[in-house]
C-alpha atoms as a PDB file:
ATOM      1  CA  UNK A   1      10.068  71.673  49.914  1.00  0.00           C
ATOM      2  CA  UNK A   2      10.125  70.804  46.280  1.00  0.00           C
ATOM      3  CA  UNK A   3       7.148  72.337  44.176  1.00  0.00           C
ATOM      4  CA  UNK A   4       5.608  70.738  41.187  1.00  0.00           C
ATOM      5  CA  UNK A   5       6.351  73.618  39.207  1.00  0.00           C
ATOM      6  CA  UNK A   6      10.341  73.573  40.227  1.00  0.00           C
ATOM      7  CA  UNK A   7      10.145  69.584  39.325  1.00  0.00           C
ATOM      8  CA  UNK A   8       8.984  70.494  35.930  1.00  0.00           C
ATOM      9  CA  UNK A   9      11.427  72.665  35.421  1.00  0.00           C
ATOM     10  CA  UNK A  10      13.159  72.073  32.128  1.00  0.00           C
ATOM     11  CA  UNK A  11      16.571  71.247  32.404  1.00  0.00           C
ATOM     12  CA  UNK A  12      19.497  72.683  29.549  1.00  0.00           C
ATOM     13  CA  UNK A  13      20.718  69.839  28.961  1.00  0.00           C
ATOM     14  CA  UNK A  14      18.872  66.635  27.847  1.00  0.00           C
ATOM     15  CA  UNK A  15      20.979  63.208  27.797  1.00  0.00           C
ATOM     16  CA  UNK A  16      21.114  61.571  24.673  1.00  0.00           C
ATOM     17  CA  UNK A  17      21.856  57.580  23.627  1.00  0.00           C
ATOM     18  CA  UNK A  18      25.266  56.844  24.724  1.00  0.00           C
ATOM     19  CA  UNK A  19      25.061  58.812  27.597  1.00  0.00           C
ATOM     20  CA  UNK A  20      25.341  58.296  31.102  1.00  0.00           C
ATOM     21  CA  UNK A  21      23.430  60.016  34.195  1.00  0.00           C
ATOM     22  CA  UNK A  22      22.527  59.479  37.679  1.00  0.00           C
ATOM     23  CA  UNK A  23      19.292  58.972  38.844  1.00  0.00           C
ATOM     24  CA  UNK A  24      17.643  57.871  41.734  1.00  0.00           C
ATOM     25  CA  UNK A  25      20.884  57.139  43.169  1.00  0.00           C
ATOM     26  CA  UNK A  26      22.504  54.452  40.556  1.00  0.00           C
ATOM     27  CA  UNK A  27      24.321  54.931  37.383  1.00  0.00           C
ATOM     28  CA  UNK A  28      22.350  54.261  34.061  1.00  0.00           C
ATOM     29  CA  UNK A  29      23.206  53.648  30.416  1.00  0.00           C
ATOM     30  CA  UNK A  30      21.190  56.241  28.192  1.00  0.00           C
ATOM     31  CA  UNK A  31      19.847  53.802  25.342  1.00  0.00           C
ATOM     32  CA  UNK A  32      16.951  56.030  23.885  1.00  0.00           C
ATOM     33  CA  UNK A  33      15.429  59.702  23.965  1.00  0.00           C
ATOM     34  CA  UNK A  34      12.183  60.896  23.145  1.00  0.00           C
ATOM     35  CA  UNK A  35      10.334  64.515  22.916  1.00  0.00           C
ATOM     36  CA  UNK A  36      12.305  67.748  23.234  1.00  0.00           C
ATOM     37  CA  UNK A  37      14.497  68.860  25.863  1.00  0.00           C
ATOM     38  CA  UNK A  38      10.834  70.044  26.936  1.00  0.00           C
ATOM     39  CA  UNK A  39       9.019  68.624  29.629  1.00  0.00           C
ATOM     40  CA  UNK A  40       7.829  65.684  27.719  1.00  0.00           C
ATOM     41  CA  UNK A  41      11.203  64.162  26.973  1.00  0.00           C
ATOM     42  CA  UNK A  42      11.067  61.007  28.155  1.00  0.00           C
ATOM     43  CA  UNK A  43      14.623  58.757  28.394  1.00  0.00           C
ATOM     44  CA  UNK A  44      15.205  55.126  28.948  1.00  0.00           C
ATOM     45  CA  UNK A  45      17.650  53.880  30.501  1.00  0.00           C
ATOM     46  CA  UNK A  46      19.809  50.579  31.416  1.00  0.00           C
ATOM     47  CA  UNK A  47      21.269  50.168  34.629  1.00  0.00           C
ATOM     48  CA  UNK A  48      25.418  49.814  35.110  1.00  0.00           C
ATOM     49  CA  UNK A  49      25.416  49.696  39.057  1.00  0.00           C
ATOM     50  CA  UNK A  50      26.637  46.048  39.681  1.00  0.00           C
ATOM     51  CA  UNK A  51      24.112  45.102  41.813  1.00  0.00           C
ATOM     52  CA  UNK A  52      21.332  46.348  39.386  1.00  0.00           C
ATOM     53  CA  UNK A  53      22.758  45.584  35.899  1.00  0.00           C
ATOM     54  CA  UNK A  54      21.016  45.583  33.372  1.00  0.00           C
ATOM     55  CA  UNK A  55      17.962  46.936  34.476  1.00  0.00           C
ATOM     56  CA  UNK A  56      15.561  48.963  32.437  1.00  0.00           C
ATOM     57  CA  UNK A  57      13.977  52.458  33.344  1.00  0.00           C
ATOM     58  CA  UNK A  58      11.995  55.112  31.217  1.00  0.00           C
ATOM     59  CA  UNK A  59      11.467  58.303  33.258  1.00  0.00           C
ATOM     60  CA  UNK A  60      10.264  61.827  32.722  1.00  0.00           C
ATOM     61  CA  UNK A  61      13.820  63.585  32.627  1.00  0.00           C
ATOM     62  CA  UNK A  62      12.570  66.980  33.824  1.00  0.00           C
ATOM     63  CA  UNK A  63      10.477  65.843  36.101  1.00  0.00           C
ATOM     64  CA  UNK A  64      12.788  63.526  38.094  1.00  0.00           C
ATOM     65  CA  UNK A  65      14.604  65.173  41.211  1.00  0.00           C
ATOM     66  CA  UNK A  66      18.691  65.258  41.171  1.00  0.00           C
ATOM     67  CA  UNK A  67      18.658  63.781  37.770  1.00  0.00           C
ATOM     68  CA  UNK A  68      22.123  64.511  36.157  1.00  0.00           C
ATOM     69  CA  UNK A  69      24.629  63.777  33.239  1.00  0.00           C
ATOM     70  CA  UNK A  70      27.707  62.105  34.633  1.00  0.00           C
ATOM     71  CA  UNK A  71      31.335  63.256  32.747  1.00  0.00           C
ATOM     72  CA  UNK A  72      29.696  66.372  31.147  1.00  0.00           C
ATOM     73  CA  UNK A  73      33.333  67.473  30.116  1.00  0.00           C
ATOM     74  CA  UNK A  74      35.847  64.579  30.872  1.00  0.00           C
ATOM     75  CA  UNK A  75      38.526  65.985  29.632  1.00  0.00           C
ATOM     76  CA  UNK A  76      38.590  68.837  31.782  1.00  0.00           C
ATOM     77  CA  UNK A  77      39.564  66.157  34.679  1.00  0.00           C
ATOM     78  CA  UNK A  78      42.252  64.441  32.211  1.00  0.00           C
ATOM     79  CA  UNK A  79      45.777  64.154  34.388  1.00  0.00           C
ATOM     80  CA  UNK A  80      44.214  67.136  37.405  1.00  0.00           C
ATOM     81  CA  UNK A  81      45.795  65.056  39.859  1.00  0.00           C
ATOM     82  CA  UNK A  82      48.802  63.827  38.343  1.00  0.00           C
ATOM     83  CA  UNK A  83      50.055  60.816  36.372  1.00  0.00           C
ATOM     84  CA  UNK A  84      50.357  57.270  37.839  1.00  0.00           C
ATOM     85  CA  UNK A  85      53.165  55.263  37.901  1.00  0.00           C
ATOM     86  CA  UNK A  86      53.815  52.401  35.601  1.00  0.00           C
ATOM     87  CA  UNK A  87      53.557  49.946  38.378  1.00  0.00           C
ATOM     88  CA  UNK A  88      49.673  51.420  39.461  1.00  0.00           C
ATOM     89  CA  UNK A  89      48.809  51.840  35.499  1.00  0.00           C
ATOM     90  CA  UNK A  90      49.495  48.315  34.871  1.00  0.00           C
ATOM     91  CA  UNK A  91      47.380  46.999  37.561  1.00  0.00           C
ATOM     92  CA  UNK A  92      44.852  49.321  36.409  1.00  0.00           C
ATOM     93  CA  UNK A  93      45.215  47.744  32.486  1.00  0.00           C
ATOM     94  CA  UNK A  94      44.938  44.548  34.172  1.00  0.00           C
ATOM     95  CA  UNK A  95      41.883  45.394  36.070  1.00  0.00           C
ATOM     96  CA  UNK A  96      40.001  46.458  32.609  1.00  0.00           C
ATOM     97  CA  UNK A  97      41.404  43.601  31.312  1.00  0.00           C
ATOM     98  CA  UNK A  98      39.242  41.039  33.748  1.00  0.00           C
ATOM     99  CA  UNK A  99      36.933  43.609  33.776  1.00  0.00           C
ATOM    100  CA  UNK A 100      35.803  43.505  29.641  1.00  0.00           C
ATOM    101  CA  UNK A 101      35.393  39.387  29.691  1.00  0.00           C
ATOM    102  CA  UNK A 102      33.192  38.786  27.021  1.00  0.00           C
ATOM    103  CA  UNK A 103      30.648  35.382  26.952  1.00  0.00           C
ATOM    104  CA  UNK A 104      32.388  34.230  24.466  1.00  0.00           C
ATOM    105  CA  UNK A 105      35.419  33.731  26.625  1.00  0.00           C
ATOM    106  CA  UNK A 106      34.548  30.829  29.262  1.00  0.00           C
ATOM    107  CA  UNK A 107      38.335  30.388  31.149  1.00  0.00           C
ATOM    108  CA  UNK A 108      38.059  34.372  32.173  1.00  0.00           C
ATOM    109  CA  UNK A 109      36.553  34.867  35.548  1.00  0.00           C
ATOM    110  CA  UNK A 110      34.759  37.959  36.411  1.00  0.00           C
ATOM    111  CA  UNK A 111      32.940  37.203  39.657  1.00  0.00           C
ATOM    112  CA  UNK A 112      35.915  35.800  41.951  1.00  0.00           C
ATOM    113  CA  UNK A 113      36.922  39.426  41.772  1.00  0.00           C
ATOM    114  CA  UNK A 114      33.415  40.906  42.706  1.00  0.00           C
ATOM    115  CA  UNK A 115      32.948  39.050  46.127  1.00  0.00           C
ATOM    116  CA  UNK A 116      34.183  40.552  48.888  1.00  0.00           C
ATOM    117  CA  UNK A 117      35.591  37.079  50.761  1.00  0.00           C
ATOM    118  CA  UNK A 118      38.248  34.690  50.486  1.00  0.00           C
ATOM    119  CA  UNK A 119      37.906  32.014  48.116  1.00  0.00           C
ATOM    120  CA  UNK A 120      39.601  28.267  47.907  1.00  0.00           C
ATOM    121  CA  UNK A 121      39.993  26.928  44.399  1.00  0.00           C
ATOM    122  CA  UNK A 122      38.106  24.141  45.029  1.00  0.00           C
ATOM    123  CA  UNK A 123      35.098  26.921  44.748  1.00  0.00           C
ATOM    124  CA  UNK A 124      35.134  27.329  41.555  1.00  0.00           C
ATOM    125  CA  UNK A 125      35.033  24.479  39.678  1.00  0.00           C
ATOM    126  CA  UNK A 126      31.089  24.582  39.798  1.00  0.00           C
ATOM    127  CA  UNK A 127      31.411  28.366  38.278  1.00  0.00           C
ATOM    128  CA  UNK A 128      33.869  27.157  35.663  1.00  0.00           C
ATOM    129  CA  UNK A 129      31.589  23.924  34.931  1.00  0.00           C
ATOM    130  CA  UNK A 130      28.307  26.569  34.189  1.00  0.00           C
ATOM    131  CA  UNK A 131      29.966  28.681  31.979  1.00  0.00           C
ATOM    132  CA  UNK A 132      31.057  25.702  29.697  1.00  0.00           C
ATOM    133  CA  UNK A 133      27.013  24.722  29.883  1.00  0.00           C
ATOM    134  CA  UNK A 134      24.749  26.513  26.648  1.00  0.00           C
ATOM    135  CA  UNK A 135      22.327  25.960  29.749  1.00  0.00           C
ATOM    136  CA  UNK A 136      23.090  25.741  33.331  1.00  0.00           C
ATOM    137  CA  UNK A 137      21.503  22.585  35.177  1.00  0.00           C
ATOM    138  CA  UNK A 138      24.210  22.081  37.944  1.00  0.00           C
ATOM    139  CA  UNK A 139      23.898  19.827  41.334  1.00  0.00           C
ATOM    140  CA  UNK A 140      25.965  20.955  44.176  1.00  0.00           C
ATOM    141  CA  UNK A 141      26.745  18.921  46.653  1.00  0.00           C
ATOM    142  CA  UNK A 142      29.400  19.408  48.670  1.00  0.00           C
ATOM    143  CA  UNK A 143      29.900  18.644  52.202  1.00  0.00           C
ATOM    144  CA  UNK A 144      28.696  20.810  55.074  1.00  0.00           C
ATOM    145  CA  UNK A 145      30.757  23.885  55.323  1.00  0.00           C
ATOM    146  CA  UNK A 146      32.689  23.570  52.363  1.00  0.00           C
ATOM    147  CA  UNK A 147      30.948  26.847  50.723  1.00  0.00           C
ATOM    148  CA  UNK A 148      27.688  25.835  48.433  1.00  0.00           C
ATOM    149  CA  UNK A 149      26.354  29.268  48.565  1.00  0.00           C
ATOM    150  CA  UNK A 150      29.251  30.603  47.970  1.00  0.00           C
ATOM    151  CA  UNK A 151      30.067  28.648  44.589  1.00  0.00           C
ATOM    152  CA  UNK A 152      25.989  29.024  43.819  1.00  0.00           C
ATOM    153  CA  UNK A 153      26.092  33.256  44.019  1.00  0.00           C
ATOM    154  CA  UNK A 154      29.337  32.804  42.453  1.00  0.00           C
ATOM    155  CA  UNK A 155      27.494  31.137  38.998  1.00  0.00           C
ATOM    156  CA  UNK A 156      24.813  33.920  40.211  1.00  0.00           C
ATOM    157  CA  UNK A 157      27.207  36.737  40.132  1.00  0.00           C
ATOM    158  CA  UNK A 158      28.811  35.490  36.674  1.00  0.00           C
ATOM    159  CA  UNK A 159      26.009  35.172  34.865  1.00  0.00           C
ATOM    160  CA  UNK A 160      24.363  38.027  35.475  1.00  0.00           C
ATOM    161  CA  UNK A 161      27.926  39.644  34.537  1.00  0.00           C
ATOM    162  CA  UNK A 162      27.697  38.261  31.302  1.00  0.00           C
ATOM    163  CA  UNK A 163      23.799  38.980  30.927  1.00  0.00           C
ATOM    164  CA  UNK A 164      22.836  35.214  30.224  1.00  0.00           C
ATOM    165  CA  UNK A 165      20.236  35.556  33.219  1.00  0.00           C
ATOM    166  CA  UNK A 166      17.743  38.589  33.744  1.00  0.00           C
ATOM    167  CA  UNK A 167      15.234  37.044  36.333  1.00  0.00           C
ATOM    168  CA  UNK A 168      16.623  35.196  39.489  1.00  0.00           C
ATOM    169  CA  UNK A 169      14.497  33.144  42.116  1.00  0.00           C
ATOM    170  CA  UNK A 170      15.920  31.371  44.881  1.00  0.00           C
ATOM    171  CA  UNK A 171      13.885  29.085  46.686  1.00  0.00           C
ATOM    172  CA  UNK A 172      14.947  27.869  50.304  1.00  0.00           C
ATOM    173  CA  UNK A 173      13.852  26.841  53.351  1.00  0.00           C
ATOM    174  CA  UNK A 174      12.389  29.061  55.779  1.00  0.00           C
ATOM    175  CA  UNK A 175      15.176  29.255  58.452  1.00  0.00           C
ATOM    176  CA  UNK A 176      17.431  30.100  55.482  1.00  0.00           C
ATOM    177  CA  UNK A 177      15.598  32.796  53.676  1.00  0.00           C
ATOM    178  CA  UNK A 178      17.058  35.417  55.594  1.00  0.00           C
ATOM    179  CA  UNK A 179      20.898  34.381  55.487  1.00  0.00           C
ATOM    180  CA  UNK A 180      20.776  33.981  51.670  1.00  0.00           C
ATOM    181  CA  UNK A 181      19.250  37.450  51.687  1.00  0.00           C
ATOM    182  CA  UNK A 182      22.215  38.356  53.979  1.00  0.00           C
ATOM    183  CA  UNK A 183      25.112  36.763  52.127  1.00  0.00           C
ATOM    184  CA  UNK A 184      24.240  37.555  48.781  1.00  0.00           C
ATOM    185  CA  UNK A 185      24.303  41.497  49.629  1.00  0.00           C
ATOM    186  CA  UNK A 186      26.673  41.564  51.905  1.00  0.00           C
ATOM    187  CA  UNK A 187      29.654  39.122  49.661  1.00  0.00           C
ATOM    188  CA  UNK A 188      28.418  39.577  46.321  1.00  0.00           C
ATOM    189  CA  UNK A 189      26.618  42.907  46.452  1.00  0.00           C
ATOM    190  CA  UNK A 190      23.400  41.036  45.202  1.00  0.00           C
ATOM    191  CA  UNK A 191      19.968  42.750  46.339  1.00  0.00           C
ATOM    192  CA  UNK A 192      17.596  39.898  46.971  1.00  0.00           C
ATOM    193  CA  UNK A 193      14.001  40.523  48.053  1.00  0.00           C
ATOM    194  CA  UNK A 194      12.412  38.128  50.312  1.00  0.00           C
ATOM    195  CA  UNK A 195       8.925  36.886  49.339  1.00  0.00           C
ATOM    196  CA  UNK A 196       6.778  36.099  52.722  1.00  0.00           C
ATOM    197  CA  UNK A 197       3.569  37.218  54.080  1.00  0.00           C
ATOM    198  CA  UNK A 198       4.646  40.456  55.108  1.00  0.00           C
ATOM    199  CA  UNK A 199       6.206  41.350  52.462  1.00  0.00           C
ATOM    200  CA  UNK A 200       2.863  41.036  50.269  1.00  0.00           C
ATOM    201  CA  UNK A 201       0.618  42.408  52.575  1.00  0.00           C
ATOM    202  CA  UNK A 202       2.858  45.509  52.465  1.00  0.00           C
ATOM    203  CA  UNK A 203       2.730  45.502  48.786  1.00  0.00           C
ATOM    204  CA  UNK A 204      -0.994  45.218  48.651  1.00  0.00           C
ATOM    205  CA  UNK A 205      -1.474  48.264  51.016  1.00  0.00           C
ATOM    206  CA  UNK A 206       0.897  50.269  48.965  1.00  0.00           C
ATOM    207  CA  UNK A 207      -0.541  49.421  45.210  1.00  0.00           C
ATOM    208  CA  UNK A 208      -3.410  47.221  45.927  1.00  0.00           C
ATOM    209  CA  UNK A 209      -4.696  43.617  46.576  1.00  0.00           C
ATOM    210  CA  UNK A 210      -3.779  42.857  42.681  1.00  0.00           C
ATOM    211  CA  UNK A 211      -0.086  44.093  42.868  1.00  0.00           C
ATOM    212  CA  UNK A 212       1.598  41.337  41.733  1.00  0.00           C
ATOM    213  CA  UNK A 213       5.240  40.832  43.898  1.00  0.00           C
ATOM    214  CA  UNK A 214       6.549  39.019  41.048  1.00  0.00           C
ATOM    215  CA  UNK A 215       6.388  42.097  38.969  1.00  0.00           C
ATOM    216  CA  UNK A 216       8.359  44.838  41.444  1.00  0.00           C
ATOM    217  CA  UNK A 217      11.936  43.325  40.451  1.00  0.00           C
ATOM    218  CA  UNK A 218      13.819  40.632  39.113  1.00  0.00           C
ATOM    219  CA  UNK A 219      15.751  39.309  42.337  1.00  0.00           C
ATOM    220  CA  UNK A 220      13.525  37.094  44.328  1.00  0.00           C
ATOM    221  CA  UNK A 221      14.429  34.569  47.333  1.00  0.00           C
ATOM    222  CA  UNK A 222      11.176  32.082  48.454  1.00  0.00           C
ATOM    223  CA  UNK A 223      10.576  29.419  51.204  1.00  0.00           C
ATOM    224  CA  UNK A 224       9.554  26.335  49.895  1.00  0.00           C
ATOM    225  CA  UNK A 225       6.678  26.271  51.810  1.00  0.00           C
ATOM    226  CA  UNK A 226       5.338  28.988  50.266  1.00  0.00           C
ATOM    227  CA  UNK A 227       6.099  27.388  46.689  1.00  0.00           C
ATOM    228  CA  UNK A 228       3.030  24.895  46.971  1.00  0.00           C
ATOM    229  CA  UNK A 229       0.920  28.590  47.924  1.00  0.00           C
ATOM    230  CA  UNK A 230      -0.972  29.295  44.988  1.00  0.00           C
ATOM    231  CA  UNK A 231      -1.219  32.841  46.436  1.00  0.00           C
ATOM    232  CA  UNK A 232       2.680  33.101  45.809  1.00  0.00           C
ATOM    233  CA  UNK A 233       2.743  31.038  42.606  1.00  0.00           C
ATOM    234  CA  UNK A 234      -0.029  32.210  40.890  1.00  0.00           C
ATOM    235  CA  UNK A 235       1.481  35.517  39.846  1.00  0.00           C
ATOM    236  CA  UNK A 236       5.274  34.247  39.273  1.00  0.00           C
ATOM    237  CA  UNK A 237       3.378  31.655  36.795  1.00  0.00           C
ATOM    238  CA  UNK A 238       2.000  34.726  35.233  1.00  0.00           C
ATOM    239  CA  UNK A 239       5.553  36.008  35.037  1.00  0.00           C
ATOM    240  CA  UNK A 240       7.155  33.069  33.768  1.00  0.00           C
ATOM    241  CA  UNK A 241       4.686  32.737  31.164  1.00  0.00           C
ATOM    242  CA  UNK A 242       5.171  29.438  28.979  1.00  0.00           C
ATOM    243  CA  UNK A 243       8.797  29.881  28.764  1.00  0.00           C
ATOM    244  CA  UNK A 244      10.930  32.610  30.128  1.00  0.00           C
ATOM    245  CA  UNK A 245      14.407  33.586  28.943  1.00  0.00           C
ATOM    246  CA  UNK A 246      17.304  34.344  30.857  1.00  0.00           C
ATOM    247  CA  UNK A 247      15.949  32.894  33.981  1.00  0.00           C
ATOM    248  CA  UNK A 248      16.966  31.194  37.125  1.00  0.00           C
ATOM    249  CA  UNK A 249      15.986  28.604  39.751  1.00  0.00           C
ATOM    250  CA  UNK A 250      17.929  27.820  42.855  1.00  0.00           C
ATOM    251  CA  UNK A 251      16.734  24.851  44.455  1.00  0.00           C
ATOM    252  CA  UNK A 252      18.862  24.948  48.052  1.00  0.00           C
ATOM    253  CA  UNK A 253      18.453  21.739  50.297  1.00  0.00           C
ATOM    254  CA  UNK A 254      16.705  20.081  47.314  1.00  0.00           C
ATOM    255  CA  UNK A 255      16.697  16.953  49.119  1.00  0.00           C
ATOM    256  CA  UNK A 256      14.822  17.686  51.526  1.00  0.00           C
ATOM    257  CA  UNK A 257      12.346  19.587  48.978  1.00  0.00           C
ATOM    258  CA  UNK A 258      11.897  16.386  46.593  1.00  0.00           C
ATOM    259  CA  UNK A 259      10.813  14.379  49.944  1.00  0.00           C
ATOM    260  CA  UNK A 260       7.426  14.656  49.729  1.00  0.00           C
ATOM    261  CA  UNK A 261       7.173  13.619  46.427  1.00  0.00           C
ATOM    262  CA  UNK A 262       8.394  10.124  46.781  1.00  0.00           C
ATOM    263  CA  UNK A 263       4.903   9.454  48.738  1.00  0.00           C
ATOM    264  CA  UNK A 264       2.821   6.552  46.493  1.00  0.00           C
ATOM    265  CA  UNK A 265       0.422   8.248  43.792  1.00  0.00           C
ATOM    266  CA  UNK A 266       2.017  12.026  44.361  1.00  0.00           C
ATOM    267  CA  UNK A 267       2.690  13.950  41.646  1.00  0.00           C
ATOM    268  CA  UNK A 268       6.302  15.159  41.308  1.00  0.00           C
ATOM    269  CA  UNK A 269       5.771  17.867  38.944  1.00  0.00           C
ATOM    270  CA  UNK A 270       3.395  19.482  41.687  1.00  0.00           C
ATOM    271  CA  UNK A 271       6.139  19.908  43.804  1.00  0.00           C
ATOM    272  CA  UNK A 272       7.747  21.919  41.475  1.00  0.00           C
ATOM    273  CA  UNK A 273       5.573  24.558  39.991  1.00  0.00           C
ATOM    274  CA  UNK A 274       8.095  26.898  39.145  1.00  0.00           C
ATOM    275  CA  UNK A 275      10.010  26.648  35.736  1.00  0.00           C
ATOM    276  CA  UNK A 276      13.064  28.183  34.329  1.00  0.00           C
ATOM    277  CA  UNK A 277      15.272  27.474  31.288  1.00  0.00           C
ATOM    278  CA  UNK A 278      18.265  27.813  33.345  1.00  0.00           C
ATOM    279  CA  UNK A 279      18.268  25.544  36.689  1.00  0.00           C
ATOM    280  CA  UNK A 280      21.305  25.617  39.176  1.00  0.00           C
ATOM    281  CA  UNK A 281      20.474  23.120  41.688  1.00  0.00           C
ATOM    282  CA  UNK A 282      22.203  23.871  44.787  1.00  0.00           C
ATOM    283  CA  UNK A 283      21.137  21.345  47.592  1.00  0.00           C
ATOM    284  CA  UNK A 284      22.481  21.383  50.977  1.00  0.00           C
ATOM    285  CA  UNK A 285      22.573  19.037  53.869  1.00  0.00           C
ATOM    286  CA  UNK A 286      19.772  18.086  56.171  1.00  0.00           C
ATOM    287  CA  UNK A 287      21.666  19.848  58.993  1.00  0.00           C
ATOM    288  CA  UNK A 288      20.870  23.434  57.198  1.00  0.00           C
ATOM    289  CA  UNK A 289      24.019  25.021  56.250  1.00  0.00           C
ATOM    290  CA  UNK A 290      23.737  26.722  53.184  1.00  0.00           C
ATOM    291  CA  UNK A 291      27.764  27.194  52.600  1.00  0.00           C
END
C-alpha cells in the first residue's frame, strides 16, 4: 500500500519544458514548470500518445505515482545493440520522413500509415479532398460497403495529426454507436466515448448530478436520438459555446437524420442543435452500413 507521505515524496529530479515523462501510462510533452523541485511543483503537460495527442494535463509531479522522465541519458543507449544496415536505416529515414508532414504540405499522407487495415485508393480521395479545404464540409456517399467510415476516420485520423481539430463528436444512429466505437479503436487507434444513458448516470454517481459528460474528454460518439435530448445537448451547447475552434461533426446516415425535418412548418435548424466550424458529413445508406 502506497502512503500519503511516500506519494509526497519529493523526487531528485524535476522535468523541465522540453522534456518528456510518463505518466499515468502515456507519453507527454513537458511544456511548462512551476514551484521547486518541492512538493508544490506543478508541470503541464501535452500528450504525444497517438491516440491522445495533443491533450493537456497539469499535475502535482511529486505527488503522482510512477511518474518518470523518459531518455534521462540517451546517449548512454547510442549504438548498445549495434548498427543497422543501410537497407533498415533507409526505411527508417523514410518512416520520419512521412512521419514530420507538416499542414502546410497537403499531397503528404500521414494517416494511411496509422490504420491498421488494407486500403483501396479509391479511399482516399475524400482525405485528399479535406486537406485541400481551409474548412472541411465534405458529403460522403459512397455505395454500401465501399468503406465510408473508413475514408471518414481517415479525415479523422489526419486532422487530428496535423492538430486542425481538438474536439470530435460523432453522431450516429443507435444500432451504430457501438461499431464506430469499435472501428475507430480498433483500425485507427481512436478512443471514442459513447454518450448514452448509462454512461451519464455513471458519471453523475461518480462526480455528481452537475458533471457535465461533455467536459471529461474531447472524443465523443452520440445517437441521434439523443441529439434532440436537451439533457445531452444542454451541456455540449455549453461546450461549444458561440463558436468553437478546431471542432468536428460527423453526421453518419444523414439522410435518414434530415427526414424529419422535411415535415410542413418544422424547423430544420432544430434538428441540428449541434454546431461546429468544421463539418464532415458522412451519410450512409438506409440499410445501416457504416463502411
Amino acid at each position: 500500500m502506497i502512503t500519503l507521505e511516500e506519494r509526497t515524496k519529493p523526487r531528485q529530479v524535476l522535468p523541465g519544458p522540453g522534456d518528456f515523462v510518463e505518466v499515468r501510462g502515456r507519453r507527454w510533452l513537458v511544456e511548462k514548470t512551476e514551484g521547486n523541485s518541492g512538493q508544490t511543483a506543478i508541470v503541464s503537460l501535452a500528450c504525444i500518445d497517438d491516440d491522445a495527442q495533443g491533450d493537456e494535463l497539469r499535475v502535482l509531479w511529486n505527488a503522482e505515482v510512477d511518474a518518470r522522465l523518459l531518455d534521462d541519458d540517451p546517449w548512454s543507449t547510442l549504438a548498445r545493440d549495434g548498427a543497422d544496415d543501410a537497407e533498415v536505416f533507409a526505411a527508417f529515414l523514410r518512416t520520419i520522413k512521412w512521419r514530420t508532414a507538416t499542414a502546410a504540405d497537403r499531397h503528404l499522407f500521414q494517416a494511411p500509415f496509422r490504420a491498421g487495415i488494407r486500403l483501396d485508393a479509391y479511399q482516399l480521395a475524400p482525405l485528399g479532398k479535406a486537406l485541400r479545404l481551409p474548412r472541411v464540409n465534405l458529403l460522403i456517399a459512397d455505395d454500401v460497403g465501399l468503406g465510408k467510415t473508413i475514408e471518414a476516420a481517415l479525415v479523422v485520423r489526419e486532422l487530428l495529426l496535423r492538430r486542425r481539430i481538438d474536439f470530435i463528436l460523432v453522431a450516429a444512429p443507435p444500432s451504430m454507436t457501438l461499431q464506430w466505437q469499435d472501428e475507430l479503436e480498433a483500425k485507427f487507434g481512436l478512443a471514442f466515448q459513447v454518450i448514452d444513458r448509462e454512461h451519464l448516470a455513471d458519471l453523475r454517481r461518480l462526480r455528481g448530478f452537475g458533471a457535465n459528460p461533455w467536459d471529461t474528454g474531447s472524443r465523443f460518439i452520440i445517437s441521434h436520438r439523443l441529439l434532440s435530448d436537451e439533457t445531452y445537448v444542454a451541456g455540449l451547447r455549453a461546450v461549444l459555446g458561440e463558436f468553437r475552434a478546431r471542432a468536428l461533426l460527423i453526421l453518419d446516415d444523414l439522410q435518414r437524420r434530415a427526414e424529419p425535418a422535411r415535415r410542413p412548418g418544422a424547423d430544420p435548424l432544430r434538428r441540428h442543435p449541434v454546431g461546429a466550424p468544421q463539418g464532415l458529413h458522412h451519410p450512409a445508406c438506409r440499410s445501416g452500413a457504416g463502411g
